[in-house]
N, C-alpha and C. Protein backbone atom coordinates (compact mmCIF):
# COMPACT_ATOMS: atom_id res chain seq x y z
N UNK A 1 6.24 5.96 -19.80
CA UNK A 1 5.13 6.77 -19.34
C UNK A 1 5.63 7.82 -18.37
N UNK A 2 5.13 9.13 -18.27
CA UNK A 2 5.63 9.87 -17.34
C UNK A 2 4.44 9.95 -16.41
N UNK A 3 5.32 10.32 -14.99
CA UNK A 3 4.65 10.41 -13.94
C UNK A 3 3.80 11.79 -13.55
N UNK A 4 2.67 11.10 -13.23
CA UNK A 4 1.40 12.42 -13.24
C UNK A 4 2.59 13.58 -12.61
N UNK A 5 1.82 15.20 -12.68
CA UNK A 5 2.57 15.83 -11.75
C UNK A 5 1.73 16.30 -10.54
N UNK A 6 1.05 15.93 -10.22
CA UNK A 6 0.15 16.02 -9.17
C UNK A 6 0.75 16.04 -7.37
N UNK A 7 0.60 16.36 -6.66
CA UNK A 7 1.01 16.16 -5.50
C UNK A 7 1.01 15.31 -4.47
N UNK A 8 2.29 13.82 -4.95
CA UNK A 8 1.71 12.73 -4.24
C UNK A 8 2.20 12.38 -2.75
N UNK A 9 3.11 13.51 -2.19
CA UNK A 9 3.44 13.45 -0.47
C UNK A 9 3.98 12.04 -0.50
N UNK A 10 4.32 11.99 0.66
CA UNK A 10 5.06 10.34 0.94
C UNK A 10 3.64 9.58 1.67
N UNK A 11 4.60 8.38 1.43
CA UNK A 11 3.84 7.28 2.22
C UNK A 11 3.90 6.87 3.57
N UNK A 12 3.02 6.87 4.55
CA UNK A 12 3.02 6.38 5.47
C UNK A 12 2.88 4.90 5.74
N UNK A 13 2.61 4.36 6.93
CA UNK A 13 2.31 3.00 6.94
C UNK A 13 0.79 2.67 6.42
N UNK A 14 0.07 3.11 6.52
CA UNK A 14 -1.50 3.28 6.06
C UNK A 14 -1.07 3.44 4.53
N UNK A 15 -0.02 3.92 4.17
CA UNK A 15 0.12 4.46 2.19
C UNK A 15 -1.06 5.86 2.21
N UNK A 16 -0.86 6.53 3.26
CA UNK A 16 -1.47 8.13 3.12
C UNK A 16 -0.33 8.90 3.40
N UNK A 17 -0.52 10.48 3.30
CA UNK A 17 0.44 10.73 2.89
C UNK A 17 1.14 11.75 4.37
N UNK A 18 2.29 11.16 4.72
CA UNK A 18 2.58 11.86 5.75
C UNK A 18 2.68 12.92 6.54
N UNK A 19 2.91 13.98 4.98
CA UNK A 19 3.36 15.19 5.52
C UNK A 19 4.51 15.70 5.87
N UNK A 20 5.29 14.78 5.03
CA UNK A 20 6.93 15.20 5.89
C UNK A 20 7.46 15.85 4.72
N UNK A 21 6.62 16.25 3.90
CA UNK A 21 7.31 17.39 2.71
C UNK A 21 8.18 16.45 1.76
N UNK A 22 7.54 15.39 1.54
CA UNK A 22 7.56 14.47 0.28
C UNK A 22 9.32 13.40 0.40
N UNK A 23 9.64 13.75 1.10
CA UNK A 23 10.64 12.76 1.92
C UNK A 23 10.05 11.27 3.22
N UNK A 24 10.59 10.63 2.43
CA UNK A 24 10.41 9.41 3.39
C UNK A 24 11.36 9.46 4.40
N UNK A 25 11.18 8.30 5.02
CA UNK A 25 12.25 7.90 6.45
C UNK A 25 13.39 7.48 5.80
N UNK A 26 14.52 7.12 5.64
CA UNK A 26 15.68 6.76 5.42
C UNK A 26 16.23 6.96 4.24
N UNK A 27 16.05 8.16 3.85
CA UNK A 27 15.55 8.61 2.11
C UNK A 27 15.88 10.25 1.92
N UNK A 28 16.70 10.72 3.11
CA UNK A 28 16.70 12.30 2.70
C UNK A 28 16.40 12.99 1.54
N UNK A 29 17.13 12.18 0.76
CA UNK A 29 17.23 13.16 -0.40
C UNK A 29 15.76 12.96 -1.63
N UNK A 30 15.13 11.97 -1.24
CA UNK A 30 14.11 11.55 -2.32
C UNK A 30 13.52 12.67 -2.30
N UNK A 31 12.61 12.96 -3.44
CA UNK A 31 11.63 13.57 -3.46
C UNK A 31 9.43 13.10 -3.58
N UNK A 32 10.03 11.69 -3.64
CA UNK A 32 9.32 11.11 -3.50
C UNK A 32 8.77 9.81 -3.37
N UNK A 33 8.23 8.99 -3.10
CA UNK A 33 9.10 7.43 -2.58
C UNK A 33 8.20 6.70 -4.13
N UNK A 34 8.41 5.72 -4.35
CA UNK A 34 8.43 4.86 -5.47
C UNK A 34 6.46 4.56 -5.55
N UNK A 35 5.99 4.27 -4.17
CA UNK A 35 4.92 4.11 -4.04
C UNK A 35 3.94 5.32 -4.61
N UNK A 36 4.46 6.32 -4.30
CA UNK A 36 4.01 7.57 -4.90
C UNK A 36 3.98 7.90 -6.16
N UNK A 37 4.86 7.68 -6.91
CA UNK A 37 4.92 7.58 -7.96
C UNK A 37 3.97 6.60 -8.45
N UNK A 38 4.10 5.45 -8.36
CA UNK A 38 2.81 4.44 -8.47
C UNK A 38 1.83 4.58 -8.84
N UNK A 39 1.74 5.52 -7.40
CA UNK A 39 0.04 5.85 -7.07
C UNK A 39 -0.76 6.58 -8.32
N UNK A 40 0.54 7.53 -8.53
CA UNK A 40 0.42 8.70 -9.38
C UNK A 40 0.00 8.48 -11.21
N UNK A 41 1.17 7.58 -11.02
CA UNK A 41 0.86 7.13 -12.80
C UNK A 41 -0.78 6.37 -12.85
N UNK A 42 -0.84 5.93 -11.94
CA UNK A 42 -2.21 5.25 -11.68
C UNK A 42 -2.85 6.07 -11.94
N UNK A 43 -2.77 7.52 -11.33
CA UNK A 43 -4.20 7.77 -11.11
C UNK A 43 -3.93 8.71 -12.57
N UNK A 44 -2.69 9.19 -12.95
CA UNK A 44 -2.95 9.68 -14.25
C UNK A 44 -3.28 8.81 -15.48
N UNK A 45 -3.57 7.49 -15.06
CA UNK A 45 -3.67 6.55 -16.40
C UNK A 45 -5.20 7.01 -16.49
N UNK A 46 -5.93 6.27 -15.13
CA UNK A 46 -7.68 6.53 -14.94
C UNK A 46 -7.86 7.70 -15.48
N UNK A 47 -7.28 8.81 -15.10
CA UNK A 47 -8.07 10.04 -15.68
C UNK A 47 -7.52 10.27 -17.29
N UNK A 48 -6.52 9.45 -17.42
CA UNK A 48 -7.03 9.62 -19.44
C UNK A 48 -7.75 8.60 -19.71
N UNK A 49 -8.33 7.73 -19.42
CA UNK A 49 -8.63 7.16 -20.02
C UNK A 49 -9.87 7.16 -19.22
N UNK A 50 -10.59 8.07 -18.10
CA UNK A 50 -12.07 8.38 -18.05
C UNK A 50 -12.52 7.17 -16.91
N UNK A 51 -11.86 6.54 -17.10
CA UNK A 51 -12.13 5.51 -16.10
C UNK A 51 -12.57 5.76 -14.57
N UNK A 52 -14.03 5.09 -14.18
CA UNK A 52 -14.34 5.21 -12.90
C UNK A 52 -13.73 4.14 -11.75
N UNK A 53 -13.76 4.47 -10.51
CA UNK A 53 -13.93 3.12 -10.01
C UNK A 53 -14.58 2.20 -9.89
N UNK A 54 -15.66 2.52 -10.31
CA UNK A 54 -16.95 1.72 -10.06
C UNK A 54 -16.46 0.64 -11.65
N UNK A 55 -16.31 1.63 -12.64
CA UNK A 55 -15.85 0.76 -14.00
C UNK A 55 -14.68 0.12 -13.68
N UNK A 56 -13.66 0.28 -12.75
CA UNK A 56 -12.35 -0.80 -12.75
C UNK A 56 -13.27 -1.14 -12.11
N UNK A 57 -14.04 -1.98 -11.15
CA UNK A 57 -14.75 -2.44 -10.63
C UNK A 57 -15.28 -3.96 -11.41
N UNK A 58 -15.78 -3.05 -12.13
CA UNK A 58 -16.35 -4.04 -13.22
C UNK A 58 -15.37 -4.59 -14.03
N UNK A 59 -14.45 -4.16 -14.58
CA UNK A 59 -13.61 -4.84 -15.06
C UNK A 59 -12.35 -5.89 -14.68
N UNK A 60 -12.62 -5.50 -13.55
CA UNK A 60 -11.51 -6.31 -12.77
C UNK A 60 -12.07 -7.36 -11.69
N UNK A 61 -10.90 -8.27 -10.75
CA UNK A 61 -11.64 -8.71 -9.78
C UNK A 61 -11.56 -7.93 -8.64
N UNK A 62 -11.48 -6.44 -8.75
CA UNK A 62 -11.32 -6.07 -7.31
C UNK A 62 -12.02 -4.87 -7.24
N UNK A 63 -13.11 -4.81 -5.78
CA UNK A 63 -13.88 -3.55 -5.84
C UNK A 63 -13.45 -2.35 -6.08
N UNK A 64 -14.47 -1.56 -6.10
CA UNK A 64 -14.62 -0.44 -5.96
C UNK A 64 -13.73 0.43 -5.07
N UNK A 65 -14.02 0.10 -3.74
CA UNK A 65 -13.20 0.76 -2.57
C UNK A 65 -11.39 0.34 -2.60
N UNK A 66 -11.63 -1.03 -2.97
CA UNK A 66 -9.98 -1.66 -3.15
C UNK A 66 -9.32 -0.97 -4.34
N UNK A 67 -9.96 -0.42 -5.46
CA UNK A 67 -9.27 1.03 -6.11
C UNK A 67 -9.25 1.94 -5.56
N UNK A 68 -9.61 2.79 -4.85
CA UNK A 68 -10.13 3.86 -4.56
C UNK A 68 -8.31 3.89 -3.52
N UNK A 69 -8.32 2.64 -2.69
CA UNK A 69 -7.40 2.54 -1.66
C UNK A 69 -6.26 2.30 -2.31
N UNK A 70 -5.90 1.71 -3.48
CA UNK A 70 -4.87 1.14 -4.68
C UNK A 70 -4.64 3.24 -5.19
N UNK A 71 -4.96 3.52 -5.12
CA UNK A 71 -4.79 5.14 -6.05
C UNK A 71 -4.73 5.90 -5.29
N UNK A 72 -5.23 6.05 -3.88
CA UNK A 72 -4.66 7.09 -2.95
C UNK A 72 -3.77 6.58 -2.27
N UNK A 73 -3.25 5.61 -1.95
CA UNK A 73 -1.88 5.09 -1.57
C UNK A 73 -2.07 4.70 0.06
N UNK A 74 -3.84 4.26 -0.03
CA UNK A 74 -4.13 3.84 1.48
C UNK A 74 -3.67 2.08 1.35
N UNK A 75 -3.39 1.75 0.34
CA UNK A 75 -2.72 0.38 0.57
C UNK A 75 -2.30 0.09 -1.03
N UNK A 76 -1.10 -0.93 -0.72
CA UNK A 76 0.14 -0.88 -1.96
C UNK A 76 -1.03 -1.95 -2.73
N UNK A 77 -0.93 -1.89 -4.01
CA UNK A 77 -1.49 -2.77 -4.49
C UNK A 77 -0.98 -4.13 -5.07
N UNK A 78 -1.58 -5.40 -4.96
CA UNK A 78 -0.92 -6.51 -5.77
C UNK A 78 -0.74 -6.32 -7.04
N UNK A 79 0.64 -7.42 -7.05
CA UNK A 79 1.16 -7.62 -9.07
C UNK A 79 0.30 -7.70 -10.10
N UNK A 80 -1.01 -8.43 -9.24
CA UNK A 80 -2.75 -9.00 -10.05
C UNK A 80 -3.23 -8.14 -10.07
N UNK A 81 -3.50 -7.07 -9.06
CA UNK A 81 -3.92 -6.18 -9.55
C UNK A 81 -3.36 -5.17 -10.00
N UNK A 82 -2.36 -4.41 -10.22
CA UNK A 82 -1.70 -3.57 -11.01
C UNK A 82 -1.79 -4.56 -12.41
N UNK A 83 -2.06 -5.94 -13.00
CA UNK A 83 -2.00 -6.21 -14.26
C UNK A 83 -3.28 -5.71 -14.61
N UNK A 84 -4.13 -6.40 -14.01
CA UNK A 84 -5.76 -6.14 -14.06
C UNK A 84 -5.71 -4.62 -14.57
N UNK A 85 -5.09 -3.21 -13.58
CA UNK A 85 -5.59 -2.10 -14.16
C UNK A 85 -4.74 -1.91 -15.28
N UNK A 86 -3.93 -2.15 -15.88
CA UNK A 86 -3.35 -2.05 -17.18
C UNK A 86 -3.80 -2.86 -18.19
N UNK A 87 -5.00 -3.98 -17.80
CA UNK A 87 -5.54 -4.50 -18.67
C UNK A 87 -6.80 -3.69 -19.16
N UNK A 88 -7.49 -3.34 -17.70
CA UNK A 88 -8.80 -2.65 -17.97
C UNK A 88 -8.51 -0.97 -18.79
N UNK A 89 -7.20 -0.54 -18.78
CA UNK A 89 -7.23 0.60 -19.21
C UNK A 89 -6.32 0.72 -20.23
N UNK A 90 -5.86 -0.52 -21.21
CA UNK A 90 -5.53 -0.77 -22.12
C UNK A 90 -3.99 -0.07 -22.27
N UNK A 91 -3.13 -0.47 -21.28
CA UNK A 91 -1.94 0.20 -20.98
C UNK A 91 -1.09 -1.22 -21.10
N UNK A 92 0.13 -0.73 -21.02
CA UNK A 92 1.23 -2.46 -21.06
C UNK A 92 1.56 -1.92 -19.35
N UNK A 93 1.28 -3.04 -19.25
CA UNK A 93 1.39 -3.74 -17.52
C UNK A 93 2.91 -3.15 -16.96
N UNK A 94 4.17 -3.33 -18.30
CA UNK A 94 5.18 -3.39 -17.79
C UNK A 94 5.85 -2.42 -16.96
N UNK A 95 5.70 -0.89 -17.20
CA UNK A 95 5.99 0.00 -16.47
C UNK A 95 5.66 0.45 -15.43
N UNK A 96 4.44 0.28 -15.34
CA UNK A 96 3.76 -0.26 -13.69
C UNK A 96 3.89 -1.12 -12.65
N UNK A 97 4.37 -2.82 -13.40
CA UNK A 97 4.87 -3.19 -12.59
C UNK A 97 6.56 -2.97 -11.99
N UNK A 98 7.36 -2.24 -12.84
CA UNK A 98 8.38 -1.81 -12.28
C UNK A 98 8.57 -0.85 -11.61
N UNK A 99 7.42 0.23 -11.30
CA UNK A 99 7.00 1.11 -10.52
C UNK A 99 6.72 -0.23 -8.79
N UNK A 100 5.84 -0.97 -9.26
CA UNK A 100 5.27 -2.03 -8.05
C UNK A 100 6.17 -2.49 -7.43
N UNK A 101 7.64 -2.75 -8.19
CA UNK A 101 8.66 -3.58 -7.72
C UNK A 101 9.72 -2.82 -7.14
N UNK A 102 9.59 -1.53 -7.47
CA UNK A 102 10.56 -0.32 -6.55
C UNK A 102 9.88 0.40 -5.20
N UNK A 103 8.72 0.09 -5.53
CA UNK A 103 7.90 0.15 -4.18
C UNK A 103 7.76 -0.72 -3.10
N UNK A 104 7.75 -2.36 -3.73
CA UNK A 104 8.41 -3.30 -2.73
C UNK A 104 9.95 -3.24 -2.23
N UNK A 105 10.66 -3.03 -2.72
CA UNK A 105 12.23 -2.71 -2.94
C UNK A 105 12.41 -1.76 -1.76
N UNK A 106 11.66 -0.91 -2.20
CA UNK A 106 12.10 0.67 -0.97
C UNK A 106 11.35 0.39 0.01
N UNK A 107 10.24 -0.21 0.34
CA UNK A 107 10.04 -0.61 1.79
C UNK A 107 10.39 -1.27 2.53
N UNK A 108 11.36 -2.29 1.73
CA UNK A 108 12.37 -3.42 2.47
C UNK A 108 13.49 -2.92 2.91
N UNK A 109 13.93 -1.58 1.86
CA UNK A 109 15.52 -1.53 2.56
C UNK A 109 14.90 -0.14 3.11
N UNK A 110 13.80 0.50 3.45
CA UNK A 110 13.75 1.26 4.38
C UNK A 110 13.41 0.50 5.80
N UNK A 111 12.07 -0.27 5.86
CA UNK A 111 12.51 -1.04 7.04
C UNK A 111 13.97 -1.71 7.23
N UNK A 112 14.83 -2.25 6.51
CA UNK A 112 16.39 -2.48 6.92
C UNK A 112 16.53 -1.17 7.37
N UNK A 113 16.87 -0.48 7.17
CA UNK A 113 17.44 0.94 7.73
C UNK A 113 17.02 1.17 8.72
N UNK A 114 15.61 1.57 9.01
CA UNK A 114 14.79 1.81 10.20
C UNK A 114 15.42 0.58 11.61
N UNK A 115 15.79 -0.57 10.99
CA UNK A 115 15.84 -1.64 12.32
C UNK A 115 17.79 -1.04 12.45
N UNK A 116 17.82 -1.13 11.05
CA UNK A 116 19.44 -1.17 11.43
C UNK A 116 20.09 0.45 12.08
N UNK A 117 19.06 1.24 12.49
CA UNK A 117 19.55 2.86 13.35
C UNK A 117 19.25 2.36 14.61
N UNK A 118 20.42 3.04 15.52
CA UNK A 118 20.08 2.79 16.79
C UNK A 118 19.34 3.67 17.53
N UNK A 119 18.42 3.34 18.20
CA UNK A 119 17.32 3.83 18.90
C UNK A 119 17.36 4.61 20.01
N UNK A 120 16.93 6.24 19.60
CA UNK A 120 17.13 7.24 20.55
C UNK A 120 16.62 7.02 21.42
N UNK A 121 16.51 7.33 23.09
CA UNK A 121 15.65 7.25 24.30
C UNK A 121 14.68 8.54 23.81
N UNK A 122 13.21 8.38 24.15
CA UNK A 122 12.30 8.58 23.94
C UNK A 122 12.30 10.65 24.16
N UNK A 123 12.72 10.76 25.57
CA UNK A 123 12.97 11.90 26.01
C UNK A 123 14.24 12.70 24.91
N UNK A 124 15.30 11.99 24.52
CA UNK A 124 16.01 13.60 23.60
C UNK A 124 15.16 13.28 22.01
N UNK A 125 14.62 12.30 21.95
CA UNK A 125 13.75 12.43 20.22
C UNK A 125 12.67 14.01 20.57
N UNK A 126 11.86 13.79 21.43
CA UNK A 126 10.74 14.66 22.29
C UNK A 126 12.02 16.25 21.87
N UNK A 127 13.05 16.29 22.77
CA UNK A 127 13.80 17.19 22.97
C UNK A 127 14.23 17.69 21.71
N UNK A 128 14.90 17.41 20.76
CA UNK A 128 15.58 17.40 19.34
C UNK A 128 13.88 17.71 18.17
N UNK A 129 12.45 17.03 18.72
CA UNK A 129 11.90 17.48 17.71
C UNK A 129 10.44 18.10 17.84
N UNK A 130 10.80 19.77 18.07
CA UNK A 130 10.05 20.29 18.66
C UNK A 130 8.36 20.27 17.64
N UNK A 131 8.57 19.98 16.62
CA UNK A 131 7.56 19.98 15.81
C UNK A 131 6.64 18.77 16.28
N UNK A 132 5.81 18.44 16.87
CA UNK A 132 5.09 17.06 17.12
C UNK A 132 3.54 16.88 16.14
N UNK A 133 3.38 18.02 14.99
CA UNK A 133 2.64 17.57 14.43
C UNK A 133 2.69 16.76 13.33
N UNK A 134 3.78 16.67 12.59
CA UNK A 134 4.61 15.72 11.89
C UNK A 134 4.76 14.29 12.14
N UNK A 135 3.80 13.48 11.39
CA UNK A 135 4.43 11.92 12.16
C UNK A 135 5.57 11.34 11.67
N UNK A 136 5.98 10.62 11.95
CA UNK A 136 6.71 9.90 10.95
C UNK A 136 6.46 9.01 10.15
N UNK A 137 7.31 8.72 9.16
CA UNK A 137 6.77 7.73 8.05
C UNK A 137 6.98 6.35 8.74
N UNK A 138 6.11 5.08 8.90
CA UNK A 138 6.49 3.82 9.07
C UNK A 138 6.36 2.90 7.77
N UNK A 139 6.61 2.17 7.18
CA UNK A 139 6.30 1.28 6.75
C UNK A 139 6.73 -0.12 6.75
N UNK A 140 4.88 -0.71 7.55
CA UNK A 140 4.89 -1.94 8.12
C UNK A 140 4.39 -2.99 7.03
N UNK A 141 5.18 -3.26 6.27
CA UNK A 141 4.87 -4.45 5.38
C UNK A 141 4.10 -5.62 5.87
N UNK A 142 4.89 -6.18 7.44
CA UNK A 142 4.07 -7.36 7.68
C UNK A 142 2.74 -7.30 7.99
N UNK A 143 1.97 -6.62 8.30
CA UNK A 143 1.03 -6.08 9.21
C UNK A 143 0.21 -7.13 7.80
N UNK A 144 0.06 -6.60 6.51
CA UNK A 144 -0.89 -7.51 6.02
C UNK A 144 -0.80 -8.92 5.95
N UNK A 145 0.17 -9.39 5.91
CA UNK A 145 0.85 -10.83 6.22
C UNK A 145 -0.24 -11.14 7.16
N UNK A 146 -0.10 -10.61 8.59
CA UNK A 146 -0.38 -11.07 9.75
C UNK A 146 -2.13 -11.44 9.64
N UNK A 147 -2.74 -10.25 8.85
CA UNK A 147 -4.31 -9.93 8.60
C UNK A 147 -4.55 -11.37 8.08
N UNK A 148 -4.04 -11.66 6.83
CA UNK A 148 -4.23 -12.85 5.75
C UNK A 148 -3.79 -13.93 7.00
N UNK A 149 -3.03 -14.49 7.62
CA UNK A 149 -2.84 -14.97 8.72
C UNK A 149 -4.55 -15.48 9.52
N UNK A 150 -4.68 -14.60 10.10
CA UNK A 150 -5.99 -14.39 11.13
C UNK A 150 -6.62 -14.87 10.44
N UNK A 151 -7.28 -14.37 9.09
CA UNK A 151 -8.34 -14.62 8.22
C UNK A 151 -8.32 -15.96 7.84
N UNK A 152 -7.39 -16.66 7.73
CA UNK A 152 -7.48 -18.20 7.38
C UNK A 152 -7.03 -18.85 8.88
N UNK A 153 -7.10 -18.21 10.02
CA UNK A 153 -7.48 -19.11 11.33
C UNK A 153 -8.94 -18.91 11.50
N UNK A 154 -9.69 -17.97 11.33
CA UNK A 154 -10.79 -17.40 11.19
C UNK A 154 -11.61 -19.00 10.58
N UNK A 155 -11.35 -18.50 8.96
CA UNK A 155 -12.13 -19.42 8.28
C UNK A 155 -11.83 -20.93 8.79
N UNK A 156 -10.52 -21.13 8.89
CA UNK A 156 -10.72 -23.12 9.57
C UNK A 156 -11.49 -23.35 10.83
N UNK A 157 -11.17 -21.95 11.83
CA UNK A 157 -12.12 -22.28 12.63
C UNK A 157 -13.89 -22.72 12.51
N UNK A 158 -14.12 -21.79 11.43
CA UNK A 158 -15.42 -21.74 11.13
C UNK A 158 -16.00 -23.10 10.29
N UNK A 159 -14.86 -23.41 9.65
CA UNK A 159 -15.41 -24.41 9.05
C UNK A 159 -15.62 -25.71 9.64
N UNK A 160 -14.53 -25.95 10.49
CA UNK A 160 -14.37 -26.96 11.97
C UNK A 160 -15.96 -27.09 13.15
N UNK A 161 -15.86 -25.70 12.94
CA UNK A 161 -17.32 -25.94 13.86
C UNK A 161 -18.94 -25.82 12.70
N UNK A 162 -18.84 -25.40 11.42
CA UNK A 162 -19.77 -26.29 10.78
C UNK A 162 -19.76 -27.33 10.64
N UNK A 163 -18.69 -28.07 10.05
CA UNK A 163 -18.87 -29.60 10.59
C UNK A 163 -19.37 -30.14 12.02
N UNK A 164 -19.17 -29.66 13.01
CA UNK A 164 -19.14 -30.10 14.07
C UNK A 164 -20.87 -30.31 14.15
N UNK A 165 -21.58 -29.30 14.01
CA UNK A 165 -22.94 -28.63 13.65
C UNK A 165 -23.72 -30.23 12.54
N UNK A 166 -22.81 -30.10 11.63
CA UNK A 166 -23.73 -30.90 10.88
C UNK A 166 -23.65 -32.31 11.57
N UNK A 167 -22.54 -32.96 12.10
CA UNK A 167 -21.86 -34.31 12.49
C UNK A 167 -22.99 -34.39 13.80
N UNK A 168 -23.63 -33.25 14.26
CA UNK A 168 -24.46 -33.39 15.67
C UNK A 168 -25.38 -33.85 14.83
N UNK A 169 -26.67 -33.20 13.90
CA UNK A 169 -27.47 -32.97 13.30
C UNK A 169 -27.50 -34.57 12.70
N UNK A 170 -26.68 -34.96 12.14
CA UNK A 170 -26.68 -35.88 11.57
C UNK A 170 -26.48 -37.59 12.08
N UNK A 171 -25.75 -37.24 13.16
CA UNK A 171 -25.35 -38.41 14.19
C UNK A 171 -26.33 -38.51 14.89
């Protein structure tokens, strides 16, 4: 499959697009990071094949907005769901997911890179980069780890104190 030619900028930590003129962090020479590409074939699959979000919606298990965020590159999408949209849009899964797996790939050995540079003092980065509207690219993989984390201390909590609720009620 070839990749839309559309203008997919790099990825930030959010998976929006940075602005750093389609170069990632530890990546000079790319022209575009793997996620982008992704994004891209994605979104050129939907538009041949007419597809809404609201219709991957329906066809899949994942909303509306969780496409919307899967295709603008506001968050990487799962293996389940990259099968799901090659199911709903009658595509073979396989080239997508090897798009999915160079996108996991390059955020691992860009965070390696990122930890493994040694760290300018704050004042000559400031000094050396007079441009400050430019952010830089991060990408924080764990951050959703941590979310899914919370969310199931969340729920045991909750469920701990419905019991607690009913064990009064009932005792």
């Amino acid at each position: 499959m070839a990749v839309g030619t559309g203008d997919t900028g790099s990825a930030d930590a959010n998976g929006g697009t940075g602005g750093t003129g389609g170069n990632c962090a530890g990546c000079e020479g790319c022209a575009a990071t793997p996620w982008a590409e992704l994004a891209a074939e994605m979104r050129r699959i939907k538009g041949a094949t007419e597809l809404s979000y609201g219709q991957l919606a329906q066809r899949t298990h994942y909303s509306r907005s969780s496409w919307e965020r899967f295709l603008n590159q506001k968050q990487l999408p799962t293996r389940i769901a990259v099968e799901q949209f090659a199911a709903a849009s009658g595509q073979d899964p396989r080239p997508l997911l090897i798009r999915l797996e160079r996108s996991l790939a390059h955020g691992t050995a860009t965070a390696a890179h990122t930890a493994a540079t040694p760290r300018t003092p704050v004042g000559a980065v400031r000094a050396s980069r007079p441009d400050r509207s430019v952010r830089p690219v991060r990408h924080d993989l764990g951050r959703p780890l941590g979310l899914v984390a919370a969310g199931a201390l969340a729920g045991g909590l909750v469920t701990l104190l419905a019991r607690a609720a009913r064990t009064r009620l009932v005792g």
